[in-house]
N, C-alpha and C. Protein backbone atom coordinates (compact mmCIF):
# COMPACT_ATOMS: atom_id res chain seq x y z
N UNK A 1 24.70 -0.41 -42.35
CA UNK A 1 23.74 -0.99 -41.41
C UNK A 1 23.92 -2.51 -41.39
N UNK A 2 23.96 -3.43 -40.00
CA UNK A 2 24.07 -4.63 -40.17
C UNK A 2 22.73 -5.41 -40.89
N UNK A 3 23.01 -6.04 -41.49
CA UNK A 3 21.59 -6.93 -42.17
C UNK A 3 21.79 -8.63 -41.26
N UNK A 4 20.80 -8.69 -41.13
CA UNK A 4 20.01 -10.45 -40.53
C UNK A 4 19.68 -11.36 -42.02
N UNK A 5 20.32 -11.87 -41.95
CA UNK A 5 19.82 -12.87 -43.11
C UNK A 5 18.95 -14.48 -42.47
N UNK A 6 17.62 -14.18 -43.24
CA UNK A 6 16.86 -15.81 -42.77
C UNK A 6 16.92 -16.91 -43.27
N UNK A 7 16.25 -17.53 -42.26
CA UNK A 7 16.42 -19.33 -43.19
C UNK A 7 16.15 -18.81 -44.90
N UNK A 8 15.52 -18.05 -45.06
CA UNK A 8 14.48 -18.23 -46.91
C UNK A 8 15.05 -16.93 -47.36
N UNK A 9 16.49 -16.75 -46.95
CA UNK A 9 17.16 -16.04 -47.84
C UNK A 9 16.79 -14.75 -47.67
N UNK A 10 16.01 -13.87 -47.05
CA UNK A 10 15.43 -12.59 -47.52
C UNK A 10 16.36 -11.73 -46.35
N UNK A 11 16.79 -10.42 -46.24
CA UNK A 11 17.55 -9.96 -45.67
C UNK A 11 16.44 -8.67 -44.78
N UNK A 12 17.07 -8.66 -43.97
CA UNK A 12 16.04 -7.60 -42.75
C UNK A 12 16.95 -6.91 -41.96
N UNK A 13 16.61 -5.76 -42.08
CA UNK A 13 17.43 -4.25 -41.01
C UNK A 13 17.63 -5.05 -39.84
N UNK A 14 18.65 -5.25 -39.20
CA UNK A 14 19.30 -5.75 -37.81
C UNK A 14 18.28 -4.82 -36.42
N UNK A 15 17.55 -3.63 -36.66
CA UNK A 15 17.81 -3.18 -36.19
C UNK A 15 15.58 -3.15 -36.08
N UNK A 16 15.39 -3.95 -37.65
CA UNK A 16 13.68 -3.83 -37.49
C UNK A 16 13.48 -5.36 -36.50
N UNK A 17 14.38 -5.97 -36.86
CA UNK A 17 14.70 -7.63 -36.07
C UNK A 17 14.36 -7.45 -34.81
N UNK A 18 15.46 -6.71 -34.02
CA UNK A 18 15.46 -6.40 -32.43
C UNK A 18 14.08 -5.82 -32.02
N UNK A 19 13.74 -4.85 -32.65
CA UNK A 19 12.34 -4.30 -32.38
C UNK A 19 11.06 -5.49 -32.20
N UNK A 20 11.55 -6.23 -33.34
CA UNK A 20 10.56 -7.16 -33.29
C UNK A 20 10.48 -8.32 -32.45
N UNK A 21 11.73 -8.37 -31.94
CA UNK A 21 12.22 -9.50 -30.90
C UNK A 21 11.82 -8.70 -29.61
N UNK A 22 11.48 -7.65 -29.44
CA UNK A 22 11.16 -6.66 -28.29
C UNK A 22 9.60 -6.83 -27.91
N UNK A 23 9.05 -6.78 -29.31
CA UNK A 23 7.39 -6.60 -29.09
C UNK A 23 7.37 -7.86 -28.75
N UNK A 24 7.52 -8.72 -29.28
CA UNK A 24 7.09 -10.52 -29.05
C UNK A 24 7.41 -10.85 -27.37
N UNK A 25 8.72 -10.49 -26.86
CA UNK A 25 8.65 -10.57 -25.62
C UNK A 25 8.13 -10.04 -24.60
N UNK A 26 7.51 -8.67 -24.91
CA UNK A 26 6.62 -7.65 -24.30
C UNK A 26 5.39 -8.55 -24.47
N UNK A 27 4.83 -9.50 -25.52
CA UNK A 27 3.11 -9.65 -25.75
C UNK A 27 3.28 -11.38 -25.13
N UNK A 28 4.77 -11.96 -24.84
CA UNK A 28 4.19 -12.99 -24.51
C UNK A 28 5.00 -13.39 -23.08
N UNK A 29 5.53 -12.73 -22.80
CA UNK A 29 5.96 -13.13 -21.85
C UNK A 29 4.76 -13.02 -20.48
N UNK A 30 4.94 -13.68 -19.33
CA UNK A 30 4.20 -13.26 -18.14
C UNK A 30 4.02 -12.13 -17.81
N UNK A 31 2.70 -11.61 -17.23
CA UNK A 31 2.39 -10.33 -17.00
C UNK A 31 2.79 -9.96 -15.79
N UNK A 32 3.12 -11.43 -15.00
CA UNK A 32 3.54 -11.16 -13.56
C UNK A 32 4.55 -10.43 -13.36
N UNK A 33 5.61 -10.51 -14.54
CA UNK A 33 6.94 -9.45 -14.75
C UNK A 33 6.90 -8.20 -14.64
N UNK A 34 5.43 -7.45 -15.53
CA UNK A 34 5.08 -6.30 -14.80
C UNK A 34 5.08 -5.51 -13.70
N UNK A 35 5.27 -5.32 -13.49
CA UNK A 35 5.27 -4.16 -12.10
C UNK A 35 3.98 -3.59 -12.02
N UNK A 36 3.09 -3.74 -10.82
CA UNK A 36 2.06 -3.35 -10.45
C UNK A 36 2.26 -1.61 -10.19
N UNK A 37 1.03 -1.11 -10.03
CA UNK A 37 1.12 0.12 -9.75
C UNK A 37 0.14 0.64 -8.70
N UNK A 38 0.33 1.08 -7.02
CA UNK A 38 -0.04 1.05 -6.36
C UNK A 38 -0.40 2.84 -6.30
N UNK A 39 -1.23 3.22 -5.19
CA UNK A 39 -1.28 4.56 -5.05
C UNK A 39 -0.03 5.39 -5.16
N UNK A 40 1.17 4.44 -4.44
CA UNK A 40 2.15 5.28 -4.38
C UNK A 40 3.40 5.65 -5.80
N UNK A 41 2.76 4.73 -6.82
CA UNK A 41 3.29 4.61 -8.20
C UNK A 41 3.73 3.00 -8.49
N UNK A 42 4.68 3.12 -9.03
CA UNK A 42 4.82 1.80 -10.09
C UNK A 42 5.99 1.09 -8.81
N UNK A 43 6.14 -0.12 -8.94
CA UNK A 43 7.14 -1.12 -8.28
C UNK A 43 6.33 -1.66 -7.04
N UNK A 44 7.47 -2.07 -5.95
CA UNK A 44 6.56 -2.64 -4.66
C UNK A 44 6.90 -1.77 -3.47
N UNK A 45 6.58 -1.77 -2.53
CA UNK A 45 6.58 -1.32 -1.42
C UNK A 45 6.78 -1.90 -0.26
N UNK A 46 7.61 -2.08 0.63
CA UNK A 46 7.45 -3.03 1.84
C UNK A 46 6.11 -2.52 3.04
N UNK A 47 5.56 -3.68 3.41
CA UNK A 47 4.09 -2.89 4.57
C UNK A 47 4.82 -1.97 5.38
N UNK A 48 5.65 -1.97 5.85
CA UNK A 48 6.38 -0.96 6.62
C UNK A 48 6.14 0.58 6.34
N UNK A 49 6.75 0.60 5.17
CA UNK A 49 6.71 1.84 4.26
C UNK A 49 5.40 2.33 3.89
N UNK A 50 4.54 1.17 3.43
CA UNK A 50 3.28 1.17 3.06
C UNK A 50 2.36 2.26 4.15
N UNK A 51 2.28 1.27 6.04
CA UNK A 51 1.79 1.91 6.95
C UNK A 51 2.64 3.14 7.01
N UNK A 52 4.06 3.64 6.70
CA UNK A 52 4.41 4.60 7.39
C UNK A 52 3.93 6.26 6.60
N UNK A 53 3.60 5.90 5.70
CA UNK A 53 3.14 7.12 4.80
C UNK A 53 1.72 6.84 4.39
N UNK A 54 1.19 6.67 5.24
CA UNK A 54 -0.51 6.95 4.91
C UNK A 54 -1.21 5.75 4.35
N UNK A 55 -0.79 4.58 4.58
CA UNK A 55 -1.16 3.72 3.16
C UNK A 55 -1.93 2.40 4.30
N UNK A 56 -2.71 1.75 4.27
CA UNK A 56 -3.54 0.52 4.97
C UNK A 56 -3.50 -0.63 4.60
N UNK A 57 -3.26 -1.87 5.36
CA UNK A 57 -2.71 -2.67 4.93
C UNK A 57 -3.75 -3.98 5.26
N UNK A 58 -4.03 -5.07 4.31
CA UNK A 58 -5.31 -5.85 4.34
C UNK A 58 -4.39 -7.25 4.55
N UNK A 59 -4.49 -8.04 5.39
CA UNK A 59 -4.54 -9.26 5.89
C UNK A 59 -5.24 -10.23 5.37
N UNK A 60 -5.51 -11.52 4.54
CA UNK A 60 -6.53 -12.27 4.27
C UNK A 60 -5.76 -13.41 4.27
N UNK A 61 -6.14 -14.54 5.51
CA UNK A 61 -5.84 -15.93 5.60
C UNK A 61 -7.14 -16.38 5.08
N UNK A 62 -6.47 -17.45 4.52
CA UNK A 62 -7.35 -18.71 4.27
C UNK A 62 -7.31 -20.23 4.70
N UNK A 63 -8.07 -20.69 5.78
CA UNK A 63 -8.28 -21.44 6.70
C UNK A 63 -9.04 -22.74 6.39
N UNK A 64 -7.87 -23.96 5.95
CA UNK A 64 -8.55 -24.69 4.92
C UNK A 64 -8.21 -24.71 4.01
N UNK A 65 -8.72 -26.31 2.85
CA UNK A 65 -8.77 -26.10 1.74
C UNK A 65 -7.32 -26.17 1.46
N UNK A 66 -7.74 -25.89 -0.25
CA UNK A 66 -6.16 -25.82 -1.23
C UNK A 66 -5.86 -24.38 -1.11
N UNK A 67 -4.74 -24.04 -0.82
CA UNK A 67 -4.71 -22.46 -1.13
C UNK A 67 -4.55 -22.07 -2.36
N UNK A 68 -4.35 -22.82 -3.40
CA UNK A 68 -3.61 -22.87 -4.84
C UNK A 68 -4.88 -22.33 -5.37
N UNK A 69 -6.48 -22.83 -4.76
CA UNK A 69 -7.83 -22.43 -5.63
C UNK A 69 -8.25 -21.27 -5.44
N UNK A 70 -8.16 -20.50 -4.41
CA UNK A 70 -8.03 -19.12 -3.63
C UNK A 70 -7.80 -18.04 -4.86
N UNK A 71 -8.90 -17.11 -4.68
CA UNK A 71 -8.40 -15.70 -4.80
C UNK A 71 -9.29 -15.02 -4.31
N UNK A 72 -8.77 -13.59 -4.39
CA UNK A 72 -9.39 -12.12 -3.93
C UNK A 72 -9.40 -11.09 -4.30
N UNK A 73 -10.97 -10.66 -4.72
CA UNK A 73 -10.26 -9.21 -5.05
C UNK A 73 -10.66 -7.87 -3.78
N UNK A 74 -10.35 -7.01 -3.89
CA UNK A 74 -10.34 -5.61 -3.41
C UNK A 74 -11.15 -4.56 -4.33
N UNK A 75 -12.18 -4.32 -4.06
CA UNK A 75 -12.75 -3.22 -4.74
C UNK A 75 -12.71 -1.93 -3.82
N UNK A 76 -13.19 -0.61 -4.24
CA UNK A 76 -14.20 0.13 -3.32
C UNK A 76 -14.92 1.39 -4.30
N UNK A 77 -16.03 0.89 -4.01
CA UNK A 77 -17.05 1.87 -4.75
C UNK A 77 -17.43 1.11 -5.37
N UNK A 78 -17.07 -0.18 -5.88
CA UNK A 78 -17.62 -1.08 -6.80
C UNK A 78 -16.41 -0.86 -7.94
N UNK A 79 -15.53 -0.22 -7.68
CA UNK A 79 -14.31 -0.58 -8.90
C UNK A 79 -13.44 -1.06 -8.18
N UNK A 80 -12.47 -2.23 -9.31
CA UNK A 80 -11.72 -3.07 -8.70
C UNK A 80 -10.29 -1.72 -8.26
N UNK A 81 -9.79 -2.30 -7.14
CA UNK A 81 -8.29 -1.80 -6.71
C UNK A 81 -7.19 -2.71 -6.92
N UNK A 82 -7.55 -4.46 -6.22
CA UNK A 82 -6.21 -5.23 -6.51
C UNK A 82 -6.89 -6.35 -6.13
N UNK A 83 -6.56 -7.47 -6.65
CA UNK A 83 -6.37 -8.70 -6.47
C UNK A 83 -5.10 -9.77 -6.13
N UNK A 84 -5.35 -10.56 -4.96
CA UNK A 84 -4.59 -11.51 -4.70
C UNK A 84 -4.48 -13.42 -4.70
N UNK A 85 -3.76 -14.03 -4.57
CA UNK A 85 -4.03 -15.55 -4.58
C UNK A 85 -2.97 -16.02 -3.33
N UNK A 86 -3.69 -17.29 -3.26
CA UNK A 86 -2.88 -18.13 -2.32
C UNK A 86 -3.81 -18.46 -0.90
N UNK A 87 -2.76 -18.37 0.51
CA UNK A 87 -3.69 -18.74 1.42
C UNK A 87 -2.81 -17.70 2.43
N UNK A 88 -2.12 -16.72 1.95
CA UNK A 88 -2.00 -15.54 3.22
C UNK A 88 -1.65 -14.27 1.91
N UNK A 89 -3.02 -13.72 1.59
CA UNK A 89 -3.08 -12.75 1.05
C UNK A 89 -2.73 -11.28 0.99
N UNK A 90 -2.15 -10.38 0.90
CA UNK A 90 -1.43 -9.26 1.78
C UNK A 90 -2.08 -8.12 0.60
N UNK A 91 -3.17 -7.52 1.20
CA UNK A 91 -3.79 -6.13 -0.12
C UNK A 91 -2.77 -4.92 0.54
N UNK A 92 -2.31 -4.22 -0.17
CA UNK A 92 -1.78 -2.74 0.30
C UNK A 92 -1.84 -1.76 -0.85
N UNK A 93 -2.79 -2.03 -0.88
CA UNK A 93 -3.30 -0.89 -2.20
C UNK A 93 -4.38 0.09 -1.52
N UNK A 94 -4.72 0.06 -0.19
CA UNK A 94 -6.13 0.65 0.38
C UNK A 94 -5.27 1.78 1.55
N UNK A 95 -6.29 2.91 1.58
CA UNK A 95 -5.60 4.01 2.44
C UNK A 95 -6.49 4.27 3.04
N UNK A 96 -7.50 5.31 2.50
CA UNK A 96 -8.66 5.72 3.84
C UNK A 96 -9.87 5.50 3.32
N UNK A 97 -11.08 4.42 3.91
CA UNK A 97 -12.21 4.51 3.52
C UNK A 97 -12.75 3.48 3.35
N UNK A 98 -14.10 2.95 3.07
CA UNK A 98 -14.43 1.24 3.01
C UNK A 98 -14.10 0.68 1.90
N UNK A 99 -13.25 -0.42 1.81
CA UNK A 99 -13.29 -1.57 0.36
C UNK A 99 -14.00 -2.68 1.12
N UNK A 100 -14.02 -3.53 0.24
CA UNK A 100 -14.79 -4.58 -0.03
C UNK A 100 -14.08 -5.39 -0.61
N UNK A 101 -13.79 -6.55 0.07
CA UNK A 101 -12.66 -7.76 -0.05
C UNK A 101 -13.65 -9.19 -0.31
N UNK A 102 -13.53 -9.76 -1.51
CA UNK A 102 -14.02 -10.38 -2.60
C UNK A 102 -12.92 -11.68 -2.60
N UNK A 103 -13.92 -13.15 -1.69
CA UNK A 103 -13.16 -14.20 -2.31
C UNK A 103 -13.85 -15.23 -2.91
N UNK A 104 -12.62 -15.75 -3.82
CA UNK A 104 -13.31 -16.14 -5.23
C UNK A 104 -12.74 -18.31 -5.14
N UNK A 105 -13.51 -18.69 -5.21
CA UNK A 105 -12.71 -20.26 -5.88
C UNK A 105 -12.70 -20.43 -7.23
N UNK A 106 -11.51 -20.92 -7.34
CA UNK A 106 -11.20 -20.70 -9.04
C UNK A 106 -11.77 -22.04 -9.26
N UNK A 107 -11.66 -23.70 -8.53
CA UNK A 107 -12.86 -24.39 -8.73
C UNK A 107 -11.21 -25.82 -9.28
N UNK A 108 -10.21 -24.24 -9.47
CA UNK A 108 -8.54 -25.53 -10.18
C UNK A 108 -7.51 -24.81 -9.21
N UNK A 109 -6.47 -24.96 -10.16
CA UNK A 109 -5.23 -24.16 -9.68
C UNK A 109 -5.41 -22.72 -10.21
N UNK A 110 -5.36 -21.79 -9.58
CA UNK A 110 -5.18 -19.85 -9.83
C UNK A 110 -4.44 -19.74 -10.03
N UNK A 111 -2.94 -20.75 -10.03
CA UNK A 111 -2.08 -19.68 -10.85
C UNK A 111 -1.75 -18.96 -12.09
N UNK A 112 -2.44 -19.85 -12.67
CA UNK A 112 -2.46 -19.66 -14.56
C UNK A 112 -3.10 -17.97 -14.70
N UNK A 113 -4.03 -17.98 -13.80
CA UNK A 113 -4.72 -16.82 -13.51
C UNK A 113 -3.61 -15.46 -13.40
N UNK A 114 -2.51 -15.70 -12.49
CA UNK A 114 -1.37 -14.70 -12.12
C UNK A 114 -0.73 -14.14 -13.80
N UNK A 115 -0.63 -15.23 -14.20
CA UNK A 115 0.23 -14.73 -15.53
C UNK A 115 -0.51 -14.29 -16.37
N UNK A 116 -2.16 -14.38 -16.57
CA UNK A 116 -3.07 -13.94 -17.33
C UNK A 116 -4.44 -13.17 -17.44
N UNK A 117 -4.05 -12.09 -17.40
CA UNK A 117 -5.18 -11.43 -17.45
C UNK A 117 -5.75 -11.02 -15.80
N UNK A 118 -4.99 -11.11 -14.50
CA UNK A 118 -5.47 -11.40 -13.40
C UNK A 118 -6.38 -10.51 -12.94
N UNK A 119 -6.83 -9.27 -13.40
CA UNK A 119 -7.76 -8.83 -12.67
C UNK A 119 -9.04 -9.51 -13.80
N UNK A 120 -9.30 -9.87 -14.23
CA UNK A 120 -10.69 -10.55 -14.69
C UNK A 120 -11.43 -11.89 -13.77
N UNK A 121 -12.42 -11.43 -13.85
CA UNK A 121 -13.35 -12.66 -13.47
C UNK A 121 -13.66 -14.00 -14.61
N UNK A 122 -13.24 -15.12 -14.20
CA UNK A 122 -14.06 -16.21 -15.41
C UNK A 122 -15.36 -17.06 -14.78
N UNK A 123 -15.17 -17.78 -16.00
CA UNK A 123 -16.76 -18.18 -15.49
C UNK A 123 -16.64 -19.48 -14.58
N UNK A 124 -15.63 -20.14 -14.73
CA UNK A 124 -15.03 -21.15 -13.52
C UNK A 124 -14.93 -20.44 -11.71
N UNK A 125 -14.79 -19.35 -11.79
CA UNK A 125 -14.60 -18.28 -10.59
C UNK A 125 -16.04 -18.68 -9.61
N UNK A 126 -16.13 -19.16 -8.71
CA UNK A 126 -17.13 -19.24 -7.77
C UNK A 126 -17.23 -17.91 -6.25
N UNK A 127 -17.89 -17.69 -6.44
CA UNK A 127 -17.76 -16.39 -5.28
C UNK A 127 -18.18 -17.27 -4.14
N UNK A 128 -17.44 -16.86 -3.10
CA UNK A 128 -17.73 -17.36 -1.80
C UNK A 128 -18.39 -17.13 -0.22
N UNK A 129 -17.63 -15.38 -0.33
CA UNK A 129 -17.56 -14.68 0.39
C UNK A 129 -17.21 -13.62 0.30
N UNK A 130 -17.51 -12.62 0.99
CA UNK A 130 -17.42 -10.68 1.17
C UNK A 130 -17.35 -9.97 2.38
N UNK A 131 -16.96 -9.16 2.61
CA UNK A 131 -16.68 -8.27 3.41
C UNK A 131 -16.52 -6.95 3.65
N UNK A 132 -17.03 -5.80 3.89
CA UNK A 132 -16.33 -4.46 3.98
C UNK A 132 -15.48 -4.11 5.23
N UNK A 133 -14.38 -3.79 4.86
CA UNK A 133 -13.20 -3.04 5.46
C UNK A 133 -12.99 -1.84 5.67
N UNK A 134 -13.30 -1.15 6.73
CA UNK A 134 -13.05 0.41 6.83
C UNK A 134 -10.98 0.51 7.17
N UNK A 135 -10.15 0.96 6.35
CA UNK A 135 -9.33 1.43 6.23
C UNK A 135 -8.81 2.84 6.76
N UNK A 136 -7.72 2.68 7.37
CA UNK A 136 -7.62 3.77 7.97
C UNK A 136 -6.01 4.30 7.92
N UNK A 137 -5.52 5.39 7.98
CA UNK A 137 -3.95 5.42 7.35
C UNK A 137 -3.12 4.92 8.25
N UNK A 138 -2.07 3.96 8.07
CA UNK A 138 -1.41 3.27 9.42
C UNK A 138 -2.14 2.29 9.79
N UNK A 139 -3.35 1.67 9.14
CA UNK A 139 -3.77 0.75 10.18
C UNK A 139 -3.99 -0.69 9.39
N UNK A 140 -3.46 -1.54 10.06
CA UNK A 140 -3.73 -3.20 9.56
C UNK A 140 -4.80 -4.16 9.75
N UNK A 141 -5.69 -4.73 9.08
CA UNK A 141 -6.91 -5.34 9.47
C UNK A 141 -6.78 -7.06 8.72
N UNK A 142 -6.99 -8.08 10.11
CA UNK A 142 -6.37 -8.86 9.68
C UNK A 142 -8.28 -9.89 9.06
N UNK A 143 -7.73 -10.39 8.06
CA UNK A 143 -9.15 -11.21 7.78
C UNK A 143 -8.81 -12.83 7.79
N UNK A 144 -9.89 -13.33 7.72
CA UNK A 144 -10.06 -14.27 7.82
C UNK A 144 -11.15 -15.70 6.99
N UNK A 145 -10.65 -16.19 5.71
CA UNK A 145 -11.57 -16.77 5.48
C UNK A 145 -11.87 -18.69 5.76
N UNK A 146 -13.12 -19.06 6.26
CA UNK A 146 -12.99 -20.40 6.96
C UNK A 146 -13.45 -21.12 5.88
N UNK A 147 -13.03 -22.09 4.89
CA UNK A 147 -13.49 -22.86 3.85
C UNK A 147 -14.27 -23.98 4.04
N UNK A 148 -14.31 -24.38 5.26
CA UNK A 148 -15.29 -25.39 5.91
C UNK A 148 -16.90 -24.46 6.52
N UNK A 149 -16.57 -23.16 6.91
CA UNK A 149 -17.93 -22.67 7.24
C UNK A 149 -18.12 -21.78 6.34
N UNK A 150 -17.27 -21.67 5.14
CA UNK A 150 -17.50 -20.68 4.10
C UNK A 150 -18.34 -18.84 4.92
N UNK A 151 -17.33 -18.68 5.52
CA UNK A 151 -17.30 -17.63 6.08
C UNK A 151 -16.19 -16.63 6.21
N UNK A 152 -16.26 -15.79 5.71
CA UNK A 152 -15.00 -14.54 6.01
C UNK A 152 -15.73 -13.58 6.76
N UNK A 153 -14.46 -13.11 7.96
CA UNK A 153 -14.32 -12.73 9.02
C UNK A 153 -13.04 -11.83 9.40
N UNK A 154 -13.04 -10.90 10.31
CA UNK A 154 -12.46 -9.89 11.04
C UNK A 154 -11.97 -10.53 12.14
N UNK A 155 -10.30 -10.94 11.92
CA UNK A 155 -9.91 -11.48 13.38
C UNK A 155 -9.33 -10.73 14.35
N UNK A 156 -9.07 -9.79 13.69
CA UNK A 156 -8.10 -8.45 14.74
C UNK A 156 -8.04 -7.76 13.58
N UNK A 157 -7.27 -6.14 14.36
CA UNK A 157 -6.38 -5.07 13.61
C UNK A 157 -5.74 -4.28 14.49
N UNK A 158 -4.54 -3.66 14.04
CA UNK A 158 -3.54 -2.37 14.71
C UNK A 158 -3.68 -1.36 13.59
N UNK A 159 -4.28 -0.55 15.05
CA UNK A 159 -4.77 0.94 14.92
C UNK A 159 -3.59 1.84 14.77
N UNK A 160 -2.69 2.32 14.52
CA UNK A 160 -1.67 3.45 15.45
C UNK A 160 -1.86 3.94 16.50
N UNK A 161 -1.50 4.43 17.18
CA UNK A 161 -1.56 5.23 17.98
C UNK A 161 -1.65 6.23 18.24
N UNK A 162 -2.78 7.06 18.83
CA UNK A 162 -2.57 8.64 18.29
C UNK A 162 -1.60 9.21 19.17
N UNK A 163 -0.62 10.48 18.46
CA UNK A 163 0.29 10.92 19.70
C UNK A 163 -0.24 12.13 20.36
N UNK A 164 0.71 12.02 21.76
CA UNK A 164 0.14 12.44 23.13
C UNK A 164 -0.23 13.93 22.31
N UNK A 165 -1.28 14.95 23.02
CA UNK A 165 -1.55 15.79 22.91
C UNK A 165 -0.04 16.71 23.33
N UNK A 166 -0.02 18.01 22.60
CA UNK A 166 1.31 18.61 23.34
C UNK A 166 0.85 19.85 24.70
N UNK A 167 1.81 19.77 25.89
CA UNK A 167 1.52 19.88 26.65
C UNK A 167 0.72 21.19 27.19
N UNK A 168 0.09 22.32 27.24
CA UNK A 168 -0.30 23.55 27.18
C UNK A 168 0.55 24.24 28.60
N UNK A 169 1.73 24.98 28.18
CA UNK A 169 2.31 25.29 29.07
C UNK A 169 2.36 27.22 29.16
N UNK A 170 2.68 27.42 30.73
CA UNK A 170 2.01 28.93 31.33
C UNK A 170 3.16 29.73 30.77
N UNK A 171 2.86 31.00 30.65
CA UNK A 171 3.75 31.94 30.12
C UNK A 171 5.01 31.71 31.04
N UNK A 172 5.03 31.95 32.43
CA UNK A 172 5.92 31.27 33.17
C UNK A 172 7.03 30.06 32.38
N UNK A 173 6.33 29.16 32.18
CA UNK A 173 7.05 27.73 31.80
C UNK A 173 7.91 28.05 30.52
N UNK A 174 7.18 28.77 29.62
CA UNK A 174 7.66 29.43 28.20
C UNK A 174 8.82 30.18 28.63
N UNK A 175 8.76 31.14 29.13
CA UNK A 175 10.19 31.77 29.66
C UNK A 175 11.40 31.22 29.90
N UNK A 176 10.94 30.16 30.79
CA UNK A 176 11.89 29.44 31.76
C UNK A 176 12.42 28.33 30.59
N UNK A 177 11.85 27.80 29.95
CA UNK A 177 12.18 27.29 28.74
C UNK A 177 12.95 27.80 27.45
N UNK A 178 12.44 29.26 27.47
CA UNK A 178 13.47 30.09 26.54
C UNK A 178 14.63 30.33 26.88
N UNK A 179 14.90 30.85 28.84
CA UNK A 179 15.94 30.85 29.44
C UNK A 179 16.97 30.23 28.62
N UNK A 180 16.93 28.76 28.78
CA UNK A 180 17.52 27.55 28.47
C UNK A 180 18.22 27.29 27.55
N UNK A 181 16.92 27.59 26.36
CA UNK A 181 18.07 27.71 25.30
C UNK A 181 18.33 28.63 24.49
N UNK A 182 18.09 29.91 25.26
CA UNK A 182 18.72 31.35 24.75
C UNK A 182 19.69 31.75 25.69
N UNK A 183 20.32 31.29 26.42
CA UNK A 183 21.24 31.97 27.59
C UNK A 183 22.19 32.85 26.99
N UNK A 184 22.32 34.09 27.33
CA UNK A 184 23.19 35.17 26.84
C UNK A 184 22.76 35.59 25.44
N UNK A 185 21.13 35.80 25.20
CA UNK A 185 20.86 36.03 24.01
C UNK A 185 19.65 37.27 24.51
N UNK A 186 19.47 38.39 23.70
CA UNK A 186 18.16 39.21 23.60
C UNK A 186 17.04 38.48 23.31
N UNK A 187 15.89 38.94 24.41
CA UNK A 187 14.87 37.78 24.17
C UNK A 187 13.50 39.05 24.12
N UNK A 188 12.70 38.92 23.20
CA UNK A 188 11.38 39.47 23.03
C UNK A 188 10.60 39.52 23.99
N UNK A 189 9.53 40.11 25.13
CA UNK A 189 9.07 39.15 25.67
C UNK A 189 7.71 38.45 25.72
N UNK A 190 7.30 39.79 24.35
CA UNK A 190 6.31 39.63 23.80
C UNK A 190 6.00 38.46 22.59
N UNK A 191 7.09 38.30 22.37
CA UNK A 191 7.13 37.17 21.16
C UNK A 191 6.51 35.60 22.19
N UNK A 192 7.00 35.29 23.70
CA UNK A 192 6.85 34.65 24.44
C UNK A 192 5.32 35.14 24.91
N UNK A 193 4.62 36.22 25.54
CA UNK A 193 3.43 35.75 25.76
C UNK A 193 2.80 37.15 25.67
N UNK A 194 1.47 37.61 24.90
CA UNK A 194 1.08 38.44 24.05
C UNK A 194 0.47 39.68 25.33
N UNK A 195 0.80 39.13 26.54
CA UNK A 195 0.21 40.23 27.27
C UNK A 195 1.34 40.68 28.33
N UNK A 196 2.85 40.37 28.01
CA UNK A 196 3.89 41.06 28.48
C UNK A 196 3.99 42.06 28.04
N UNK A 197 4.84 43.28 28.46
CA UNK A 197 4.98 44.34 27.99
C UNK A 197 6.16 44.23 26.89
N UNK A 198 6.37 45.05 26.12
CA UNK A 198 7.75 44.88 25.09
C UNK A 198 8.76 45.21 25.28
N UNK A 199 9.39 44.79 26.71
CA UNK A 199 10.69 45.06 26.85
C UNK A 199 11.62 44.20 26.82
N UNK A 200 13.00 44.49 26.53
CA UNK A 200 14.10 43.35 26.06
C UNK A 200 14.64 43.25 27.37
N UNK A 201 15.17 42.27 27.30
CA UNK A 201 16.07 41.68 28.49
C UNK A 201 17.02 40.80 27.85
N UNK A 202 17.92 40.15 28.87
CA UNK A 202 19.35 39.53 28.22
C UNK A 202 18.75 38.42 29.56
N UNK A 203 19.12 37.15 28.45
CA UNK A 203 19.03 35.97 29.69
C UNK A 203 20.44 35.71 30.19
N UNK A 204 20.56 35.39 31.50
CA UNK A 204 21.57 35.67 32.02
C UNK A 204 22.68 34.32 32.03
N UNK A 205 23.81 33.92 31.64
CA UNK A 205 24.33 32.94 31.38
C UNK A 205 24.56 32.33 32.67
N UNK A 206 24.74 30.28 32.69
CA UNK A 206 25.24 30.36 33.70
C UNK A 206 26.31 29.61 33.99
């Protein structure tokens, strides 16, 4: 086994060393290195992806001011979901249902906040403003907070779109449609509409 020898002479498993060089960088390094963990699991997500599989996406400018003092959190139900900083905030942790978007003045700079401990509240933290957000899957809601009228606000959102209903077409149309793309095939004709009789026919090629 390789041995580590220290400044004070004493010799240590090469191998209890690394371990220990492992934990120390795990307990002190930035937490920001972490990987968050969203509904959809651990890493990030682009909003794209986010809206395209069910997921709602939160908007929060901040209008005014330092953006550096800025933060926000995201609750719903009264438990936290996610927190953000800066002065164009992006939540995508919310899917269907009301949260409640929470901004905070840190009163300094928030970033120290990112690397430590960031979902906690301190006692420097000044609350400012609130809001509830009804969330919806696919849909973006853009906010808005004004640091001169200390007001947050709803400036827009994109809804999706619901798609077209599908068309309700006559036993007729069904046929003529099977025609098409059964040509030179045995066709049911009962499978097509429940009050034909059950006789086979051959669609005729052309």
């Amino acid at each position: 086994m390789l041995l580590y020898k220290s400044a004070n002479n004493y010799t240590i498993p090469m191998l209890k060393f690394r371990v220990c060089l492992i934990i120390l960088a795990t307990v002190f390094l930035p937490l920001s290195h972490i990987e968050a963990a969203g509904w959809w699991g651990n890493g990030y997500k682009p909003p794209a992806w986010i809206l395209a599989n069910g997921g709602s996406i939160i908007r929060l400018n901040i209008r005014g001011g330092d953006a550096e003092e800025f933060k926000a959190f995201m609750t719903k139900a009264g438990k936290y979901v996610e927190v953000e900083f800066g002065d164009n905030m992006l939540f995508d942790d919310a899917k269907d249902g009301t949260y409640v978007i929470t901004v905070y003045d840190c009163n300094r700079d928030c970033s120290y906040q990112e690397r430590n401990d960031k979902k906690r509240l301190r006692g420097n933290d000044s609350k400012k403003a609130s809001i509830s957000v009804v969330a919806r899957p696919g849909k973006t809601t853009y906010l808005t907070y004004d640091t001169d009228k200390k007001t947050l606000f709803v400036t827009g959102s994109d809804v999706p779109k619901a798609a077209p209903p599908k068309p309700q077409l006559t036993p007729a149309q069904l046929i003529a449609q099977a025609a098409v793309a059964d040509q030179g095939k045995a066709c049911d004709v009962t499978r097509l509409h429940p009050a034909a009789k059950s006789d086979y026919f051959i669609f005729p090629s052309q």
